[in-house]
Protein backbone atom coordinates (compact mmCIF):
# COMPACT_ATOMS: atom_id res chain seq x y z
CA UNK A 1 96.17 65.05 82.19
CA UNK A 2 98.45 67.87 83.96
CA UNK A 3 101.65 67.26 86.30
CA UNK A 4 101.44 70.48 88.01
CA UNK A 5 99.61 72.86 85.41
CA UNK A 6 97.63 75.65 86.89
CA UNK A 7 94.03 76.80 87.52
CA UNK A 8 92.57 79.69 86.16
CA UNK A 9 88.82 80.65 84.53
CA UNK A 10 86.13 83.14 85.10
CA UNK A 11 87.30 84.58 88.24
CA UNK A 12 90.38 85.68 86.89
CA UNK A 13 89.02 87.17 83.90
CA UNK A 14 86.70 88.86 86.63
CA UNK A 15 89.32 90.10 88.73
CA UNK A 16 91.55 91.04 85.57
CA UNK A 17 88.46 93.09 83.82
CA UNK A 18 88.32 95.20 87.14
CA UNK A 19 91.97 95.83 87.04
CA UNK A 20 92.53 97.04 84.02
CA UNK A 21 88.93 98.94 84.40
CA UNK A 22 90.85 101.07 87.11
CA UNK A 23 93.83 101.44 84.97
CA UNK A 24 96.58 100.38 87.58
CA UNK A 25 98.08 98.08 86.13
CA UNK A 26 101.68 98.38 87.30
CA UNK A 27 102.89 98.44 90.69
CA UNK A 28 100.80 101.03 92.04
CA UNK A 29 96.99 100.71 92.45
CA UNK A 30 94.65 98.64 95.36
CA UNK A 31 94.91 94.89 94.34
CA UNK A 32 98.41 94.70 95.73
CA UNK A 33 97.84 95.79 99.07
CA UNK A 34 94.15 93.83 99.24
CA UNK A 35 95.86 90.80 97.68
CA UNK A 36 98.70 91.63 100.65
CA UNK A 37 96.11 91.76 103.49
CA UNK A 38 94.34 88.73 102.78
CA UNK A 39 97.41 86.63 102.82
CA UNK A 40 98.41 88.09 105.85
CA UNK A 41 94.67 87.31 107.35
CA UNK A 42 94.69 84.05 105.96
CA UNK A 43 97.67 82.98 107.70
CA UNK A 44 96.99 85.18 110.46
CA UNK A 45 100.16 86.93 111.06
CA UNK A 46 100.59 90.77 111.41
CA UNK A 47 102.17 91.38 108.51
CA UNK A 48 102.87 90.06 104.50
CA UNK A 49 104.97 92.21 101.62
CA UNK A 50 104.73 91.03 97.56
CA UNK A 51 107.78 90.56 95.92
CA UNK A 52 108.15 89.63 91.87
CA UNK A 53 108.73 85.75 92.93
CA UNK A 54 109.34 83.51 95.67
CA UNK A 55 113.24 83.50 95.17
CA UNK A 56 113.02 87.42 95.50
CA UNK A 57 111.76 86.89 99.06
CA UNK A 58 114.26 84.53 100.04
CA UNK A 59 116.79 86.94 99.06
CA UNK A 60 115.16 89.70 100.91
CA UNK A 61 114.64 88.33 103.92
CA UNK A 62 118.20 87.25 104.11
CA UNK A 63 119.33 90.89 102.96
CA UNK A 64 116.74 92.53 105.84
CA UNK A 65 118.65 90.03 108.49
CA UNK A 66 122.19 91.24 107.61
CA UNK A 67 123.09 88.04 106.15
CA UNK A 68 126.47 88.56 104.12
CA UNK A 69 130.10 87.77 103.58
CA UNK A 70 131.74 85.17 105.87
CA UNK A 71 128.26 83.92 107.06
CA UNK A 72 126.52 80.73 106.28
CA UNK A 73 123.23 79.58 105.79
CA UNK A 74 122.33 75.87 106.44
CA UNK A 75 120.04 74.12 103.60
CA UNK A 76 119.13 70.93 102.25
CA UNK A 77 120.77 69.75 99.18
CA UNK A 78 117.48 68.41 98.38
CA UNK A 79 115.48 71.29 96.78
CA UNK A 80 114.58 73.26 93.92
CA UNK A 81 118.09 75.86 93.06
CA UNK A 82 116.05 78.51 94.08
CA UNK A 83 116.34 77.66 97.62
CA UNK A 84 120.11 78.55 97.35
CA UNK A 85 120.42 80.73 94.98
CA UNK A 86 119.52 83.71 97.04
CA UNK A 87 122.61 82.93 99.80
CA UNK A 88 125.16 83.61 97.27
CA UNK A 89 122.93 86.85 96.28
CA UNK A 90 124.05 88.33 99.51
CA UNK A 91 127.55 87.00 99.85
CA UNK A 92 127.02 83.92 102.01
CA UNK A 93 128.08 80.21 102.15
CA UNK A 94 125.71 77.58 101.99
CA UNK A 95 125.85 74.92 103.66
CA UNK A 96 124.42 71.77 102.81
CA UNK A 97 122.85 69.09 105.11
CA UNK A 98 121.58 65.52 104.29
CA UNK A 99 117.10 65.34 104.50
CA UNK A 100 115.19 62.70 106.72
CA UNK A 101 114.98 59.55 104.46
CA UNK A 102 110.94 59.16 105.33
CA UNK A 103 110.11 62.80 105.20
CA UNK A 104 112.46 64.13 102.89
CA UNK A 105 112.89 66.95 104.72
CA UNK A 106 115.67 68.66 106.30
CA UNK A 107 117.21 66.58 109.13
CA UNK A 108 117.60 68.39 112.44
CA UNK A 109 120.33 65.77 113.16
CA UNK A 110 122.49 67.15 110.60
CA UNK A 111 121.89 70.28 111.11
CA UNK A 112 123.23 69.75 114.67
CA UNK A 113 126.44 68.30 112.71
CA UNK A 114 127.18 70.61 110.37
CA UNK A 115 126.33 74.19 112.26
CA UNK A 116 129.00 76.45 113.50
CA UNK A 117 129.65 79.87 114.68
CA UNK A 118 129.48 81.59 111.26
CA UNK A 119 126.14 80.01 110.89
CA UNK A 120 123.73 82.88 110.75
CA UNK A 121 120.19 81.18 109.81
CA UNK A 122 118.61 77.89 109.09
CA UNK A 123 116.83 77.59 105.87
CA UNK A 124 114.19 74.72 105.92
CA UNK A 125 112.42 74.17 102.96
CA UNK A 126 108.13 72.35 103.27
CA UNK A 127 109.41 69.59 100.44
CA UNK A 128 106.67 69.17 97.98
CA UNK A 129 104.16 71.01 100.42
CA UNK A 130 105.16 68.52 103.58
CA UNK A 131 106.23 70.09 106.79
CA UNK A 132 109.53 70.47 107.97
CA UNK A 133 110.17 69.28 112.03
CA UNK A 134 109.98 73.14 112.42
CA UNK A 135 109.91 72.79 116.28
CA UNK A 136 112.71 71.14 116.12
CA UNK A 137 114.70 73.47 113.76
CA UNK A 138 113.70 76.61 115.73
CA UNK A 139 115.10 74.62 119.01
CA UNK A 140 118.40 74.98 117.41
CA UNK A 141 118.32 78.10 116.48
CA UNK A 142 117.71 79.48 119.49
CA UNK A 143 120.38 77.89 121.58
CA UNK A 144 122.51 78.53 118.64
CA UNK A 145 120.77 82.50 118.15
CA UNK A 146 120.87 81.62 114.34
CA UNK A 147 117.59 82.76 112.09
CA UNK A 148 115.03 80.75 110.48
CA UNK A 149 114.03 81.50 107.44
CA UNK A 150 111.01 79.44 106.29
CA UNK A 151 110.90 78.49 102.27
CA UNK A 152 107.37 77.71 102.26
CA UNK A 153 107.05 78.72 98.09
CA UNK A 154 105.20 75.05 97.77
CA UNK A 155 103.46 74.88 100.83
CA UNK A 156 100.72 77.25 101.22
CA UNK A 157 98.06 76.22 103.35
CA UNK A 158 100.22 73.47 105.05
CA UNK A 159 99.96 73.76 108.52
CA UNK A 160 102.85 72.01 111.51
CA UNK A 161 100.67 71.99 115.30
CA UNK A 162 98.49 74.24 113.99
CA UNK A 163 100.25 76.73 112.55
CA UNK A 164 100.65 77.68 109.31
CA UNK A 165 104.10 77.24 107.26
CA UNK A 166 105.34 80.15 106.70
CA UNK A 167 104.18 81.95 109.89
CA UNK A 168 106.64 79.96 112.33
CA UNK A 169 110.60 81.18 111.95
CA UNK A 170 111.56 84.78 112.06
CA UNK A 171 110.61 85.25 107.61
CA UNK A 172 108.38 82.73 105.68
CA UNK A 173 108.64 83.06 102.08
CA UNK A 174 105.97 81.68 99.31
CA UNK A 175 105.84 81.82 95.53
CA UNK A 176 103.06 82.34 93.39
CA UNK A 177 104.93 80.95 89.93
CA UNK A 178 102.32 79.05 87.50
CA UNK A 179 102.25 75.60 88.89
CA UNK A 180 102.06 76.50 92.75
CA UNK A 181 98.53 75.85 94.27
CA UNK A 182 97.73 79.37 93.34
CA UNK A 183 99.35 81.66 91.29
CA UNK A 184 99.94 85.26 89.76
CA UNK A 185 101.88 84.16 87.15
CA UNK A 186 104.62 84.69 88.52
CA UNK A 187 105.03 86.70 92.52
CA UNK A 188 105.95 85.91 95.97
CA UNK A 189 105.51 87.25 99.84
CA UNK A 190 107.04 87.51 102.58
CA UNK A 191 105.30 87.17 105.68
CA UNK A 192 105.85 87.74 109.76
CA UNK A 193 105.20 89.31 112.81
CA UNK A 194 108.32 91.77 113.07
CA UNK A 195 106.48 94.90 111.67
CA UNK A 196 109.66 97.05 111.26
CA UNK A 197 111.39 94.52 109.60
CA UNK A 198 108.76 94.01 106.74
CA UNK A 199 108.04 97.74 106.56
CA UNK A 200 111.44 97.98 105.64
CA UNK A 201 111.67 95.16 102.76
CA UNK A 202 108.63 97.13 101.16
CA UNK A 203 110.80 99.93 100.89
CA UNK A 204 113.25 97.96 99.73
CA UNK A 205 111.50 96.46 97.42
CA UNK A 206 110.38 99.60 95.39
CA UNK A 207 113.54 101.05 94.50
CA UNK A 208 114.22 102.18 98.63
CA UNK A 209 112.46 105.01 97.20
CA UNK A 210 111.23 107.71 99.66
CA UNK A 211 108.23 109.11 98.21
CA UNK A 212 107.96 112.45 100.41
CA UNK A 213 110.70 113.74 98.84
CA UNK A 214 109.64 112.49 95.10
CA UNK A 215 112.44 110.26 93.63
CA UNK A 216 114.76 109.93 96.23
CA UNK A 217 116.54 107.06 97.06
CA UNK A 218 118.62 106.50 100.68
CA UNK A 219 119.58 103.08 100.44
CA UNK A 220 120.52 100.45 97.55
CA UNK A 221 116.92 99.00 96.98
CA UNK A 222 115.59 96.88 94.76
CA UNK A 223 112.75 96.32 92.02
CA UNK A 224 111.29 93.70 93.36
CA UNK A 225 107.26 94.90 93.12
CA UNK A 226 103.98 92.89 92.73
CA UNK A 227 102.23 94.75 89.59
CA UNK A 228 98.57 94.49 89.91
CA UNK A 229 97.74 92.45 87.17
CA UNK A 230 99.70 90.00 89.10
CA UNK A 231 97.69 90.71 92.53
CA UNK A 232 94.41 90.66 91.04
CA UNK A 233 94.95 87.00 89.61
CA UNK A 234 96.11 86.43 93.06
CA UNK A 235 92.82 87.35 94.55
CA UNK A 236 90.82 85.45 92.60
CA UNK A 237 92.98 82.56 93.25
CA UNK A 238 93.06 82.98 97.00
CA UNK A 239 89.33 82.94 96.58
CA UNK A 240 89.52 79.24 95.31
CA UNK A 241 92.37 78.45 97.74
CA UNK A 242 90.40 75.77 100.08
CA UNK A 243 89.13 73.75 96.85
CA UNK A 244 92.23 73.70 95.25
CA UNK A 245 93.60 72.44 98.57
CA UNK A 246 90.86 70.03 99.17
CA UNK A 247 91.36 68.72 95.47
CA UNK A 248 94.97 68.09 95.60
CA UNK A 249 94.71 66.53 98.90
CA UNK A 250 91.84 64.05 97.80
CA UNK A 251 94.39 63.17 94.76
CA UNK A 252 96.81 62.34 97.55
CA UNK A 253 94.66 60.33 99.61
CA UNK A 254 93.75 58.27 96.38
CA UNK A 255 96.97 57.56 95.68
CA UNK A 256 98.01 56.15 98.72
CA UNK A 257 94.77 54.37 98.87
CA UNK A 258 94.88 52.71 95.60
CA UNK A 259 98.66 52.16 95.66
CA UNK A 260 99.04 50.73 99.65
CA UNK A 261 99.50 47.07 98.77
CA UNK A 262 102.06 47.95 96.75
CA UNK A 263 105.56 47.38 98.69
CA UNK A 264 107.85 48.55 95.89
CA UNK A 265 106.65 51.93 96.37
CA UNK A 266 107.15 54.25 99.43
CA UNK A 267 105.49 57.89 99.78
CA UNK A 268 106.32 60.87 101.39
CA UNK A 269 105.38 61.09 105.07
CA UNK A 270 104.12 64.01 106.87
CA UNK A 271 105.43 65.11 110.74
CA UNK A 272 103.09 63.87 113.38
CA UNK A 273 100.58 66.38 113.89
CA UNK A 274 101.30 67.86 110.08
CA UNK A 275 99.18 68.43 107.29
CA UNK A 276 100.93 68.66 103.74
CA UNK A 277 99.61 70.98 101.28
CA UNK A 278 100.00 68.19 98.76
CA UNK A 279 101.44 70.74 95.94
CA UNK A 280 102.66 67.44 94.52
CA UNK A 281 102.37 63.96 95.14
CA UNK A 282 105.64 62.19 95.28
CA UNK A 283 106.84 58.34 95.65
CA UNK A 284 109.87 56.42 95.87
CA UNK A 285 110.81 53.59 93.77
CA UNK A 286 111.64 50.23 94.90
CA UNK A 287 115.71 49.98 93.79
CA UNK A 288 115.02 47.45 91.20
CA UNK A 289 112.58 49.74 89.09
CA UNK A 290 114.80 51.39 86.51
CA UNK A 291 112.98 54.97 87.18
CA UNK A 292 113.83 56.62 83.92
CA UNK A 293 112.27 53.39 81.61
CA UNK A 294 109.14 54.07 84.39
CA UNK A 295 108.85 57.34 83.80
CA UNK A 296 108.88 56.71 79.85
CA UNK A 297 106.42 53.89 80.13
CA UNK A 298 103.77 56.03 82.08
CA UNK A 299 104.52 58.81 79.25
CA UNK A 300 103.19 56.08 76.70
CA UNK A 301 100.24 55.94 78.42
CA UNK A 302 99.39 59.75 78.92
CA UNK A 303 100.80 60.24 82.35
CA UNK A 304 103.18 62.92 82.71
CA UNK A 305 105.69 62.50 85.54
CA UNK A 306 108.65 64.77 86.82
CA UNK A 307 111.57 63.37 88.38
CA UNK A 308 112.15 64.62 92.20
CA UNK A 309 114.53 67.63 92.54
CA UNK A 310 118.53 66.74 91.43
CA UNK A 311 120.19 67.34 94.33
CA UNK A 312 121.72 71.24 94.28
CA UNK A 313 125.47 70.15 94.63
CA UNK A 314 125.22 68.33 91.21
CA UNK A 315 125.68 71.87 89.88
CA UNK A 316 128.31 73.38 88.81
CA UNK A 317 128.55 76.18 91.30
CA UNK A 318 127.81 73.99 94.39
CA UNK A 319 129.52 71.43 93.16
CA UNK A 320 132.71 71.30 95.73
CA UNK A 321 129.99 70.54 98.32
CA UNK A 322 128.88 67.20 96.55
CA UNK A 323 130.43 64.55 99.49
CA UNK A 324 129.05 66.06 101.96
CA UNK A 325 127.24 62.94 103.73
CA UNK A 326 124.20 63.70 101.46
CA UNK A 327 123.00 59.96 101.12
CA UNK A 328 119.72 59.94 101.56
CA UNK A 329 119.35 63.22 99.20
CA UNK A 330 120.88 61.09 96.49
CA UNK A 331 118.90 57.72 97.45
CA UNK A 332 115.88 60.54 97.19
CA UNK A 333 116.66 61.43 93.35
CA UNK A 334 117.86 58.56 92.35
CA UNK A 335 114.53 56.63 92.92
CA UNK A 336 111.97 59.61 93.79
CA UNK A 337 109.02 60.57 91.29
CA UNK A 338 106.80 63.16 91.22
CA UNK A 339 103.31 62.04 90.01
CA UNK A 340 99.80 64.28 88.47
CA UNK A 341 98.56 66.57 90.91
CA UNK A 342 97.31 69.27 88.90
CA UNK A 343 93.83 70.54 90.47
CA UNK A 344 92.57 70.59 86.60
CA UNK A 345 92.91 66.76 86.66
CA UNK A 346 89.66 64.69 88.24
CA UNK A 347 90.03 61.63 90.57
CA UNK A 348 89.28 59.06 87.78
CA UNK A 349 92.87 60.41 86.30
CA UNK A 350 94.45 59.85 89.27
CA UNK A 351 92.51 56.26 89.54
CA UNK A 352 93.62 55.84 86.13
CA UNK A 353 97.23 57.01 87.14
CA UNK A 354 97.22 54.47 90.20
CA UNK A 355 95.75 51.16 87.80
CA UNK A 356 98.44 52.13 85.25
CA UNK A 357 101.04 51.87 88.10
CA UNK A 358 99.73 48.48 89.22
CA UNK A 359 99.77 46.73 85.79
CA UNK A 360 103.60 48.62 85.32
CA UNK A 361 104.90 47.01 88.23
């Protein structure tokens, strides 16, 4: 049984044979720009650039919005480090602001709070695959004029009113590291509808390299490529996309099925007229259940579990920001766990997950 393993099979070693058959196997070569294109289709926006992970595209879509010293980004402490990360890469403050205790996601509420005039964007992360109150968010931003820069790296194929995450706020930003819904190994994109802007972070993102005049560089850019061995797993993977989808949100459906009656645990819930991605399936522990004796007692058993993300100002360099009225982030952790939702599991291990819950508790 897998937690969050990825995967991968014939196709890939399809799309991989045909890769290295064209011998492009760098950054340079057709499976970037196909692999490119069909994201961009598939989410239907006008444009989406590669970058060599999903934190790369955070940090480049802050860079491309002039985000720098003496600004600050707002962001739930509730996430993986990666999230932030990419603010202090261009000189900004974070700031952190408490999630919604049902969704888990970033509360609009404090985000009211806790915004000021050096605010310069609003960066709401899908939790898990589940929806931010994006409406919401980009209501503040625009009677604030802040940016909105959409961390949707675990939320492919989620969708808020009918729209796709990623595709709402000025930037979305996905990752394609091993145990997203698809992968490339490793990768990310940017996507949007501002056509100069992303024109610009793909020059950027090889080097700022202008090509008509051979190796010549006229900004500070970066090496942030796609190769195509990367791209052309990609492809193959956005070719099972709506299965793996379909799986993972069958697991989720199980679980809540099979695990309903049960009023010591709570689960995620989705945004009215949301649809998670389900990259993982999450619950929350009733206060009594000591969660790391849990955890160990489903690891007997054969079930792998991950605790929820540790709040980001439990590290060392976000630390000052720790009492920040964060309490629902910390009631989160304290009590949250993350449960199988590999697609390479079936839905008797999940079944098998859910009866070994029951008995547990």
């Amino acid at each position: 049984m897998e937690l969050d393993a990825p995967s991968v099979g014939e196709l890939e070693k399809q799309y991989l044979s045909r890769m290295i058959d064209t011998g492009f196997v760098s950054t340079f070569g057709p499976f970037v720009a196909e692999f490119e294109e069909k994201i961009a289709r598939y989410l239907n926006i006008k444009k989406a650039v590669s970058t060599q992970s999903g934190t790369a595209a955070l940090h480049m879509a802050l860079y491309e919005l002039g985000i720098g010293e003496g600004d600050e980004v707002i962001v739930p402490a509730l996430t993986f480090v990666a999230s932030v990360n990419p603010i202090i890469y261009v000189g900004a403050k974070p700031v952190f602001v408490d999630v919604d205790e049902d969704t888990w996601n970033i509360n609009p509420v404090d985000i009211e709070r806790k915004i000021t005039r050096k605010t310069k964007a609003i960066l709401p992360v899908h939790l898990y695959g589940n929806p931010c109150d994006i409406d919401r968010i980009s209501d503040i931003a625009r009677k604030w004029e802040v940016f909105v820069v959409e961390d949707a790296t675990e939320s492919l194929g989620a969708r808020y009113r009918g729209h796709y995450t990623g595709t709402i706020g000025d930037f979305g930003c996905f990752s394609f590291n091993g145990n997203k819904t698809i992968t490339t190994g490793g990768g990310g994109m940017i996507t949007g509808n501002d056509d100069d802007r992303l024109e610009h972070i793909k020059f950027l993102v090889n080097q700022a390299r202008d090509e008509s005049k051979g190796y010549y560089h006229p900004e500070v850019g970066f090496n942030y490529r796609m190769t195509n061995i990367e791209a052309a797993l990609g492809l193959a993977q956005m070719e099972q996309l709506e299965a793996f989808l379909e799986k993972k949100r069958a697991f989720n459906r199980i679980y809540r099925e099979e695990l309903a009656e049960i009023r010591l645990i709570k689960f995620q819930k989705p945004y009215e007229n949301a649809e998670s991605s389900c990259w993982l399936t999450c619950i929350l522990l009733d206060k009594g259940i000591n969660i790391v004796n849990f955890q160990k007692a489903l690891k007997d058993r054969g079930i792998p579990t991950r605790r929820v993300f540790m709040p980001v100002t439990e590290f060392p360099p976000y630390k000052k920001n720790k009492k920040n009225n964060l309490d629902n982030t910390y009631e989160i952790y304290d009590r949250g766990l993350c449960l199988p939702s590999s697609t390479l599991n079936s839905e008797d291990d999940v079944r098998y997950v859910c009866k070994s819950i029951k008995e547990l508790i």
